[in-house]
Protein backbone atom coordinates (compact mmCIF):
# COMPACT_ATOMS: atom_id res chain seq x y z
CA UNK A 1 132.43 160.82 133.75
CA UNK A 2 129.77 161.25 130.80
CA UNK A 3 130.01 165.19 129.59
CA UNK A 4 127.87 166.35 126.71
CA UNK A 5 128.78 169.56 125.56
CA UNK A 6 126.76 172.45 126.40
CA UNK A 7 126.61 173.87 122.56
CA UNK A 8 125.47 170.83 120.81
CA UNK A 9 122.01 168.97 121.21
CA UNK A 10 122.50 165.17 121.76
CA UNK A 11 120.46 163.68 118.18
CA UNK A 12 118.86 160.83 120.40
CA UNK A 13 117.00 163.36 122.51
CA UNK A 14 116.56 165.72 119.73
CA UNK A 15 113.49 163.98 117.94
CA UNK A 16 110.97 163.56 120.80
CA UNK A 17 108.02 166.12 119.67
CA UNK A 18 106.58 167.41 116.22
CA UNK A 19 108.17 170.94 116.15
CA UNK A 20 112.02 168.09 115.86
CA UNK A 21 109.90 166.80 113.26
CA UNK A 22 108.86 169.73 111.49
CA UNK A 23 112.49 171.16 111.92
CA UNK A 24 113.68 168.44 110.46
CA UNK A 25 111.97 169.08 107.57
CA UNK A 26 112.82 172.31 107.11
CA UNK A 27 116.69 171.38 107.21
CA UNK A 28 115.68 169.01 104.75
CA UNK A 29 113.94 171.46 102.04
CA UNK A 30 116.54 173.81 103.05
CA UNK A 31 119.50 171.61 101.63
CA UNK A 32 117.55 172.08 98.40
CA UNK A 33 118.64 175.01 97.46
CA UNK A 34 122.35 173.90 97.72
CA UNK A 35 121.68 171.35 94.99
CA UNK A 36 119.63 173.15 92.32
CA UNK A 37 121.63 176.28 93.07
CA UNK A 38 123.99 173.98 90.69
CA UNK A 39 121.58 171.48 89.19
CA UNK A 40 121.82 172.84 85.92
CA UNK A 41 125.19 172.49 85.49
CA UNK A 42 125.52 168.63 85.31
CA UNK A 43 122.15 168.27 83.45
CA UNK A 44 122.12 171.38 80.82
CA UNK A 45 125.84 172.09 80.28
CA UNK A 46 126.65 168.88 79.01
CA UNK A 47 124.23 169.20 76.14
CA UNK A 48 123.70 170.69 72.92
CA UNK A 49 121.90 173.75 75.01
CA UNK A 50 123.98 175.98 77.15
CA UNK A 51 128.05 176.78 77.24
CA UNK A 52 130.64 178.45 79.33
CA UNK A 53 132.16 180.95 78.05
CA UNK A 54 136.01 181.19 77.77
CA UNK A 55 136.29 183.11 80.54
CA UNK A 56 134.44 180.79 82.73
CA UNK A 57 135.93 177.83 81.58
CA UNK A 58 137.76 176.95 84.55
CA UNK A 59 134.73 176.82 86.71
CA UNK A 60 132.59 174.65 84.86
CA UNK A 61 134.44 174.54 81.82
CA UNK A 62 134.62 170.45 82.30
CA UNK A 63 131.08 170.02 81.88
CA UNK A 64 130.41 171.65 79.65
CA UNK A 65 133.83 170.39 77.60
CA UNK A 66 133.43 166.47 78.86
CA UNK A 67 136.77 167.14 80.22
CA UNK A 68 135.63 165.90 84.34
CA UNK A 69 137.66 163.22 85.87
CA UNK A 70 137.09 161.36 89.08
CA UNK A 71 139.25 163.83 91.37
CA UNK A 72 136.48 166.73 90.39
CA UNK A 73 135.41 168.49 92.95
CA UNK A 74 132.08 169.47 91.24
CA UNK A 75 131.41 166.24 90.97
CA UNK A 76 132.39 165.38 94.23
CA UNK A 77 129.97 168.41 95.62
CA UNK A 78 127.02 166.80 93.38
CA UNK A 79 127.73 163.28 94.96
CA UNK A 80 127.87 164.51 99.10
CA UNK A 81 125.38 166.95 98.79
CA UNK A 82 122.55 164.58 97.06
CA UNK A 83 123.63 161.28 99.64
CA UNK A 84 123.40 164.78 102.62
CA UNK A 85 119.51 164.85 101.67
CA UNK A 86 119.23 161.53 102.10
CA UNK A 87 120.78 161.39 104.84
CA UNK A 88 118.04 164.23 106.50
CA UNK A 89 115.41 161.96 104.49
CA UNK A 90 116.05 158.93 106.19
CA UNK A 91 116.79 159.99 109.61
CA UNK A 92 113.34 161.73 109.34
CA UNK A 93 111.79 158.34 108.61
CA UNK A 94 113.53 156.46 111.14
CA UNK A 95 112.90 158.60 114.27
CA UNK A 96 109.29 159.68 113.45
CA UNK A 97 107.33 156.66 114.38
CA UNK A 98 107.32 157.03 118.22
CA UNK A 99 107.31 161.04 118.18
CA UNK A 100 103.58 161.75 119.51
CA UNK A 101 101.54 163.68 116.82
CA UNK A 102 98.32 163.39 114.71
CA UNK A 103 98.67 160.45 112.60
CA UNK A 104 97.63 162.47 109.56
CA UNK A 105 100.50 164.84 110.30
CA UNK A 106 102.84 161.74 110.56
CA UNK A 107 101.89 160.34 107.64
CA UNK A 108 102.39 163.42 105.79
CA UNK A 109 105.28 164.14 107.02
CA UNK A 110 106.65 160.50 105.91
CA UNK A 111 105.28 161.34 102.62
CA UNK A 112 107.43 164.53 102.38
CA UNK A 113 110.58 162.85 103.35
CA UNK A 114 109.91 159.98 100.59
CA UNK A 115 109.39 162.35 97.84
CA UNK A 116 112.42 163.99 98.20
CA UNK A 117 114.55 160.99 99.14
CA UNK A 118 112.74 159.63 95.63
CA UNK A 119 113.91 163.09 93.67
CA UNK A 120 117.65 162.61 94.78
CA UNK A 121 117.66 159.20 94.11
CA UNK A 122 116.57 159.96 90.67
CA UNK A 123 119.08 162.73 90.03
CA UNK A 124 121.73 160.24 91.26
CA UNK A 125 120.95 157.29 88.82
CA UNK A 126 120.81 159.46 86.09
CA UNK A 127 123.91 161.43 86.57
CA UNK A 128 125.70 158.29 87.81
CA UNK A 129 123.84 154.83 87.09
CA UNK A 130 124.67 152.07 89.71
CA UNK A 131 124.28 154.14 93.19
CA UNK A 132 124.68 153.09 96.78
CA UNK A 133 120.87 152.86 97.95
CA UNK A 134 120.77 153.88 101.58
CA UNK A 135 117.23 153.66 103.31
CA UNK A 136 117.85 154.15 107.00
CA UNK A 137 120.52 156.47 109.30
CA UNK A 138 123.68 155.97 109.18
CA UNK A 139 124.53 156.11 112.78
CA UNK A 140 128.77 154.57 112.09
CA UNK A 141 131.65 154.74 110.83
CA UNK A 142 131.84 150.92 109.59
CA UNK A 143 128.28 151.54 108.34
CA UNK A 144 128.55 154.33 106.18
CA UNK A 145 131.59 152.43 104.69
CA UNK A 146 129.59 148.82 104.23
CA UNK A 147 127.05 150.45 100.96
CA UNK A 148 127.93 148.70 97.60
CA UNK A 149 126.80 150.46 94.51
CA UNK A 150 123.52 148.74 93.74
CA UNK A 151 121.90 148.28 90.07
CA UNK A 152 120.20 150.75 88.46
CA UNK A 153 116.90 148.76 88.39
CA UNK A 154 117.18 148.23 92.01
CA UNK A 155 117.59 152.01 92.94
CA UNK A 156 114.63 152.65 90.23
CA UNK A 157 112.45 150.39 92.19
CA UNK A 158 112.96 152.22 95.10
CA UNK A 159 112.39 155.36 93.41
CA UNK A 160 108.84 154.23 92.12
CA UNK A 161 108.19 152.96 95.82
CA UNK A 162 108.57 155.73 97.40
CA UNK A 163 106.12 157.86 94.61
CA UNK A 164 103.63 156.05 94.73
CA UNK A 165 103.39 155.88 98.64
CA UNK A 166 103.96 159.28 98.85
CA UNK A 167 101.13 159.95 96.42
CA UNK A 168 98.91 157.87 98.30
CA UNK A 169 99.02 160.67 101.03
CA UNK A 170 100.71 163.93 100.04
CA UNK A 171 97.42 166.71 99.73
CA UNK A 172 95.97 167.79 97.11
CA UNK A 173 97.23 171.33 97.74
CA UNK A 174 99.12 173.62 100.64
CA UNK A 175 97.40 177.21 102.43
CA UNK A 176 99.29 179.52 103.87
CA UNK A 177 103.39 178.97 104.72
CA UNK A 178 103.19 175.36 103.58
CA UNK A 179 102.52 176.29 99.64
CA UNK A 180 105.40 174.66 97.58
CA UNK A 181 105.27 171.23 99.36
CA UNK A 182 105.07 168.47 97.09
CA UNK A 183 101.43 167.65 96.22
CA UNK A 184 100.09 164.33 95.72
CA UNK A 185 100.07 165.59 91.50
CA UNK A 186 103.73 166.41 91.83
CA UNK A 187 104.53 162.86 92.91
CA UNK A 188 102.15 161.56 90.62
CA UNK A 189 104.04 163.29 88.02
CA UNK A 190 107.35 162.65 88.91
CA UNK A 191 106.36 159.05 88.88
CA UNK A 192 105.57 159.53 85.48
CA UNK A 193 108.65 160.65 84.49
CA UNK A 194 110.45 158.11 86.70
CA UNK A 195 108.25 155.67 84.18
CA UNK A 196 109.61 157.90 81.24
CA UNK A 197 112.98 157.19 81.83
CA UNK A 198 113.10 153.58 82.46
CA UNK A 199 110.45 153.71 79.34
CA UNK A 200 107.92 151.49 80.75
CA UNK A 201 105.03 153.79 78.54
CA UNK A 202 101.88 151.93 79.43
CA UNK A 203 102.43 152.70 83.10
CA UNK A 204 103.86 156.27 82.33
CA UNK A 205 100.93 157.14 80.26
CA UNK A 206 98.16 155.82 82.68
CA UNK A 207 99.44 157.92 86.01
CA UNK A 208 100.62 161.10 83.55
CA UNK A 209 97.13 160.98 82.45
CA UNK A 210 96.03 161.43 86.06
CA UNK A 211 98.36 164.79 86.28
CA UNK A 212 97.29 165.99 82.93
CA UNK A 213 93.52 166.32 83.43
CA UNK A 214 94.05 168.19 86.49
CA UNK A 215 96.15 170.98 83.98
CA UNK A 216 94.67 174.30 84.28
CA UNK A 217 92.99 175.62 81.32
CA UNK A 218 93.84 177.45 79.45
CA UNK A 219 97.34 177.17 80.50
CA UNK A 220 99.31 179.72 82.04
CA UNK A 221 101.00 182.02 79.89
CA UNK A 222 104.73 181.44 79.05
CA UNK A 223 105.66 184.44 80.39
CA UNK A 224 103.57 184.58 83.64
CA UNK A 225 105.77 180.92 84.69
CA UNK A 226 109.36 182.36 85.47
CA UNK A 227 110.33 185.00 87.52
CA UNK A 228 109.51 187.74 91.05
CA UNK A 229 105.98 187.41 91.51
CA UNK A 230 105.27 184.19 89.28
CA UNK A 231 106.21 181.91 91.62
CA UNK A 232 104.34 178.61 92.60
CA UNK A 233 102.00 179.58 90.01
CA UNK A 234 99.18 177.12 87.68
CA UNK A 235 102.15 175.85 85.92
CA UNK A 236 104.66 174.53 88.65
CA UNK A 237 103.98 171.12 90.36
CA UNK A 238 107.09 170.95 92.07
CA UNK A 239 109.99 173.76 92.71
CA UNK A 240 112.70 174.68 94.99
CA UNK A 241 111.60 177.74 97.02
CA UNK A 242 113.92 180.56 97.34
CA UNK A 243 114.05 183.85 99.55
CA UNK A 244 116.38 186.55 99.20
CA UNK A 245 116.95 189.15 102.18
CA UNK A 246 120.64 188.30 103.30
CA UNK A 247 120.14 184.87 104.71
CA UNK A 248 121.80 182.68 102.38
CA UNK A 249 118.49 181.02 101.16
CA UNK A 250 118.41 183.21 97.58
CA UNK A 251 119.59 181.29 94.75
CA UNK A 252 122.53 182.52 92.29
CA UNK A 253 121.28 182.07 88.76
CA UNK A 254 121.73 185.74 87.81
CA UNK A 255 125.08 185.80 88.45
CA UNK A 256 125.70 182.55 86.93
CA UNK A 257 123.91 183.28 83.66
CA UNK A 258 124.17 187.07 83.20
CA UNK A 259 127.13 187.18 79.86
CA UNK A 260 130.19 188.84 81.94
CA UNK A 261 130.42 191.68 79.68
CA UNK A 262 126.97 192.72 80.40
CA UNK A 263 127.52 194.97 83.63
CA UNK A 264 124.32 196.66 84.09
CA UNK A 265 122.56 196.64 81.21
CA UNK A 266 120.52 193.46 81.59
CA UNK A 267 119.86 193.27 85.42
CA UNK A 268 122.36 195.47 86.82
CA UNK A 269 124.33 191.85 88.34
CA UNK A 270 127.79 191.36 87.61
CA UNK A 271 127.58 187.67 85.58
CA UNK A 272 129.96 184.82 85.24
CA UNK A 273 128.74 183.33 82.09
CA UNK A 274 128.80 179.68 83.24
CA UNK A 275 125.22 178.58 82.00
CA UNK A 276 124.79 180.52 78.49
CA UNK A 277 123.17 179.06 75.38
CA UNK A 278 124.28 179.61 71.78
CA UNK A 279 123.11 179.64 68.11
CA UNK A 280 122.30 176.22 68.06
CA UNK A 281 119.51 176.28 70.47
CA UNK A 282 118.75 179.94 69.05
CA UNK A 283 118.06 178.39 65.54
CA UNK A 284 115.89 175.42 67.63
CA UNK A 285 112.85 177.90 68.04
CA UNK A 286 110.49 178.36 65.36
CA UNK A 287 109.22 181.69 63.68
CA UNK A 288 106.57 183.17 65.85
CA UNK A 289 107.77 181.43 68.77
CA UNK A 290 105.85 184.02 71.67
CA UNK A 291 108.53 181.59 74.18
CA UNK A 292 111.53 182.29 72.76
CA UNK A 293 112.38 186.05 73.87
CA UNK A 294 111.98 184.74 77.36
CA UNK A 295 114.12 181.64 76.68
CA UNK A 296 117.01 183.11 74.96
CA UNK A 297 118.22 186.76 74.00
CA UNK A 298 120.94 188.21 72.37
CA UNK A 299 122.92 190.58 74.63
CA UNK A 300 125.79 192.52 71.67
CA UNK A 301 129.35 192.71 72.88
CA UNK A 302 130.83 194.89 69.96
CA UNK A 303 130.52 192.74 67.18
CA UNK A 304 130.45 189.43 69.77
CA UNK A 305 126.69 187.94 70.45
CA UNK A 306 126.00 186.38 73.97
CA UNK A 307 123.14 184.63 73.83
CA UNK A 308 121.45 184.42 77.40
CA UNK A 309 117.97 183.06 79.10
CA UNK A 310 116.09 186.00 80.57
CA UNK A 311 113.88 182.95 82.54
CA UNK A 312 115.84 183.08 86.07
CA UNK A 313 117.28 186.91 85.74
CA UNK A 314 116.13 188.56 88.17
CA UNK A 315 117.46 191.48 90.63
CA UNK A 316 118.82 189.92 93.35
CA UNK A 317 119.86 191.10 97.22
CA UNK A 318 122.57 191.80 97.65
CA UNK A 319 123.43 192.30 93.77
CA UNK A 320 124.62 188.91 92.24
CA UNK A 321 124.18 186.69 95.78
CA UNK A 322 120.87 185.97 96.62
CA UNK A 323 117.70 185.85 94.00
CA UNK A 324 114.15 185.35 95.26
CA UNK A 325 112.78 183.79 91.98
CA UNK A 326 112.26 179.63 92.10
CA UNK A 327 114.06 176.66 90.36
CA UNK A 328 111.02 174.90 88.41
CA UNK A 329 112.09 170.39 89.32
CA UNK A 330 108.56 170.17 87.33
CA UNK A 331 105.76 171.55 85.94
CA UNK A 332 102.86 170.74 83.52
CA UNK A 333 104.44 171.82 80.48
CA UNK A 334 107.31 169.13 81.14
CA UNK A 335 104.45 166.37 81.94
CA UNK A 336 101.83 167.35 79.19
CA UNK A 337 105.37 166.89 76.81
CA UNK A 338 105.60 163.50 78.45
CA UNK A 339 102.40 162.55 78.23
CA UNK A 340 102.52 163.32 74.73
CA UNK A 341 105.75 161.16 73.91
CA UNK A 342 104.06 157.61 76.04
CA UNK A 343 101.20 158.13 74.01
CA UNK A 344 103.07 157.97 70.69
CA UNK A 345 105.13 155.48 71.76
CA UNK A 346 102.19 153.38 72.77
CA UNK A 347 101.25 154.08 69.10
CA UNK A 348 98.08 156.49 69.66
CA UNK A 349 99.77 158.83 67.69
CA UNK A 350 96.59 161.39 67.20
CA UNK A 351 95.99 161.80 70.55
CA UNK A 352 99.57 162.89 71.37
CA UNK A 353 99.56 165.54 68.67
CA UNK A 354 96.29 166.47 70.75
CA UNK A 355 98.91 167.10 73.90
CA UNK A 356 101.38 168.26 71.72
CA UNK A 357 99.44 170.92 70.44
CA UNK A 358 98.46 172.33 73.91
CA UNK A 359 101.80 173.10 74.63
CA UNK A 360 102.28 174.71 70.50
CA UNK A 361 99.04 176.51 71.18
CA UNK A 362 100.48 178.38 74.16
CA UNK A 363 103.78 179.27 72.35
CA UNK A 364 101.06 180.95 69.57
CA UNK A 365 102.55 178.03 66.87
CA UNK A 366 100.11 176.36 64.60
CA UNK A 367 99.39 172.81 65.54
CA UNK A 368 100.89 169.60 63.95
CA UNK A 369 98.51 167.20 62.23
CA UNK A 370 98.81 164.24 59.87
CA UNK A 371 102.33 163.00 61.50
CA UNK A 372 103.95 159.75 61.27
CA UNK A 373 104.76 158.00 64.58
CA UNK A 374 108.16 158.78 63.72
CA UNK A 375 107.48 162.09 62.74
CA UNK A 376 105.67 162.73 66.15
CA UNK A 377 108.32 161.49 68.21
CA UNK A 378 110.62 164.04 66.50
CA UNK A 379 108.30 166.76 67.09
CA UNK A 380 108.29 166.08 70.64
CA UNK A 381 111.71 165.77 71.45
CA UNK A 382 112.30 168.96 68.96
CA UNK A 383 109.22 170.81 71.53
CA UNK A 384 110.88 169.68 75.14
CA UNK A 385 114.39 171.34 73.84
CA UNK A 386 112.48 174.81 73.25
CA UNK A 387 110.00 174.50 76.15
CA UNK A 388 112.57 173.09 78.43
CA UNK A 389 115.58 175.31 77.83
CA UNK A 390 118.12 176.21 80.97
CA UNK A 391 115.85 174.42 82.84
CA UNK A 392 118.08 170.73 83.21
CA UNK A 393 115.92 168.61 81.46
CA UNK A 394 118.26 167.89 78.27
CA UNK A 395 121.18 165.88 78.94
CA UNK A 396 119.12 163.58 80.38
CA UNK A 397 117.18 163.58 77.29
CA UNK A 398 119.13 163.07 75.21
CA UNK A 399 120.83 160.45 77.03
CA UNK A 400 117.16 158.56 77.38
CA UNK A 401 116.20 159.00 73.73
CA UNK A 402 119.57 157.18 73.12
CA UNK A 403 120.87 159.94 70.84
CA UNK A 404 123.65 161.48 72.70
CA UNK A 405 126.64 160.54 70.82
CA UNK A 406 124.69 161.28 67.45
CA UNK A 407 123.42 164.49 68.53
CA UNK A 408 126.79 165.75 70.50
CA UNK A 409 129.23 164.36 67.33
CA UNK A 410 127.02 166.53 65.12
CA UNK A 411 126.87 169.57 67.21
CA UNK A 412 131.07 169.19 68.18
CA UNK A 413 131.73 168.65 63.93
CA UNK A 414 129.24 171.48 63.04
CA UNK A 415 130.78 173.98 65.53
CA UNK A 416 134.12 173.01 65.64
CA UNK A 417 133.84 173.15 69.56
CA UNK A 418 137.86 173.09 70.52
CA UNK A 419 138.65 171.65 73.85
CA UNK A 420 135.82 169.24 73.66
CA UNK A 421 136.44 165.37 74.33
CA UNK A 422 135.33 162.72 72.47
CA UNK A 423 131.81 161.79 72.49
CA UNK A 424 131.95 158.60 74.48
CA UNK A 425 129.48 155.96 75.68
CA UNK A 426 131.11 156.64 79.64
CA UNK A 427 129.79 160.43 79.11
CA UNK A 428 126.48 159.27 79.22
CA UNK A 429 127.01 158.94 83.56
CA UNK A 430 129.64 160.64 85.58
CA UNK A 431 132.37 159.04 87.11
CA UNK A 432 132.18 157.66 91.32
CA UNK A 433 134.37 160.73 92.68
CA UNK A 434 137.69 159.25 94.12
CA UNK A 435 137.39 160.27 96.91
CA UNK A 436 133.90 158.23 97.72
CA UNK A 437 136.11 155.19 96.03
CA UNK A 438 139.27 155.73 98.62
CA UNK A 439 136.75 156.22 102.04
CA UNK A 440 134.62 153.21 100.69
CA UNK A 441 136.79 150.32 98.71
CA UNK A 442 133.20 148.81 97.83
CA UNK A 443 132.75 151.43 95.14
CA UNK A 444 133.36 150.32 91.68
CA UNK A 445 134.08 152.62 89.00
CA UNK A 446 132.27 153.06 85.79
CA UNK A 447 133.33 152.29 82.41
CA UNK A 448 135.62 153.97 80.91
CA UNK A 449 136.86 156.22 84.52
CA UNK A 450 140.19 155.57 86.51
């Protein structure tokens, strides 16, 4: 006797028209949020930017401290929840193909489900190098268990391939409900920074030039980028969209960010202080700087500063749980900055100050002219801290500039951070949770991890 249960829809049967498609889809932009609720904290917390507090320490405290293991749960979350949108990704692209539609809507579709199978493959190389590279559903036991970790190049490769057929068909733009789709700039530009990081500058600079001329102009104000009402504005290629109302789709910076002992002064949340920055990045911002009250603040505890980001503070429903404000994954200030560093490094050093300068110009700082090479490339790493605070961008910065240890022993020996491990070549990727290693004996570990 073959029973299916009444409550559950058999998967085989499930994809047979373009609303299972479309679904699908949904699911997959859905599990989004989930990841960047968190994002920040494995690519901003273990930088020279942003801190736990004491208090918090025992949330997040280990990335921010360098104090994670293999057992850690938080990194086991970032690990299942990046290989679960893959997972959506590629059963997507495997059971489309016979579903009957408009071919346009197909290939669109396809597009959508490479871009973000693209974005969590780079979020996974980055955070922890050699990756198993999964491309179709996983429909066993003995198959999910069969993946090796594959090299980095490999998984890059993949990365790129998926881009660049995505941008072949993604639109140009979205009407109506489907506004915050990825374009065919956004995968344009994350291609570009894909380039960035694997620093292959004559390609990055040729497709970032593509995303740059289509830059509005002027640009849009610093302070018309974050928050209620600013969202998918002239700035944003690419962000994760939330909603607030009660239906676990809001995001939970506020409560995250807001200093504890704030209560409602700032935003009237309740905060944990897991993601807050400190003098060091406070000092980073130059006199003038029209960015820098919307970056960081000081919020007075007695005689105790807590230095916050008002970018992603927003009133939230209900108070604390669920904010309707976006996660910016990339926008043109990020990609002008990029452009700006593969010029320089493929030595047309004028016409990145040009690029530079857009991005001083809107910050109301004067420009920089008459730089060295070496000069330049210090300006623009010194601009993408500023411009990019709290938004995840500087671990892996600093990691790709090669100038973690440097910059991380200075910061630890200027501070005196207490608690803080040493500054290690393994802290430059996570470890392969333990858990992944005991379900799948093909895992290696990296470097330096039990």
């Amino acid at each position: 006797m073959n029973l299916t249960p009444e409550g559950m829809i058999p998967v085989d049967g499930y994809y047979h028209d373009e609303l299972s498609i479309k679904n699908a889809l949904t699911g997959m932009y859905g599990s989004l949020r989930v990841i960047y609720n968190n994002q920040w904290a494995y690519s901003e917390l273990p930088s020279d930017n942003t801190m736990t507090y004491p208090s918090s320490e025992a949330f997040w405290g280990e990335m921010d401290k360098y104090t994670w293991t293999s057992t850690s749960t938080r990194i086991q979350e970032a690990w299942s929840r990046h290989y679960s949108t893959i997972a959506l990704c590629n059963i997507i692209l495997d059971r489309i193909d016979p579903v009957p539609m408009q071919q346009a809507n197909k290939d669109r579709y396809i597009a959508e489900a490479k871009f973000v199978r693209a974005l969590m493959y780079f979020n996974l190389v980055r955070m922890f190098g050699d990756v198993p590279l999964v491309l179709n559903e996983i429909t066993t036991e003995a198959q999910a268990y069969s993946y090796n970790r594959e090299p980095i190049a490999k998984v890059y490769a993949q990365i790129e391939k998926d881009l660049s057929e995505a941008a072949a068909v993604l639109p140009a733009s979205y009407t109506g409900a489907d506004i915050g789709r990825p374009t065919k700039t956004a995968a344009r530009g994350l291609l570009g920074k894909v380039y960035m990081f694997r620093k292959k500058f004559p390609e990055a600079e040729t497709i970032l030039a593509q995303v740059v001329a289509e830059a509005p102009t002027p640009l849009v104000p610093y302070d018309q980028i974050f928050g209620l009402g600013n969202d998918n504005n002239g700035d944003i290629l690419f962000s994760i969209q939330y909603i607030t109302g009660g239906y676990s789709e809001g995001n939970i910076f506020a409560r995250e960010f807001v200093p504890q002992p704030s209560g409602t002064t700032i935003i009237g949340v309740s905060g944990s202080s897991y993601n807050v920055g400190g003098v060091d990045l406070y000092d980073a911002f130059e006199p003038g700087d029209q960015r820098k009250p919307i970056s960081i603040d000081i919020f007075m505890d007695g005689s105790l500063p807590y230095y916050y980001t008002r970018k992603f503070l927003y009133p939230t429903v209900p108070a604390g749980n669920e904010g309707d404000n976006d996660w910016p994954v990339l926008r043109f200030g990020d990609v002008i900055l990029l452009y700006a560093e593969a010029l320089n490094e493929n030595h047309k050093t004028t016409e990145a100050l040009t690029q530079l300068n857009r991005i001083r110009t809107r910050a109301g700082l004067p420009d920089k002219t008459g730089l060295s090479e070496e000069d330049t490339r210090t300006a623009i790493y010194n601009e993408r801290r500023v411009e990019l605070c709290f938004e995840g961008e500087r671990w892996f910065d600093l990691i790709r500039w090669d100038i973690f240890i440097p910059t991380m022993q200075a910061f630890k020996i200027k501070y005196n951070v207490t608690g803080m491990g040493n500054i290690e070549e393994r802290l430059k990727v996570l470890p392969i949770p333990s858990r992944e290693r005991a379900l799948n004996p093909n895992l290696s570990q990296n470097t330096g991890y039990e």
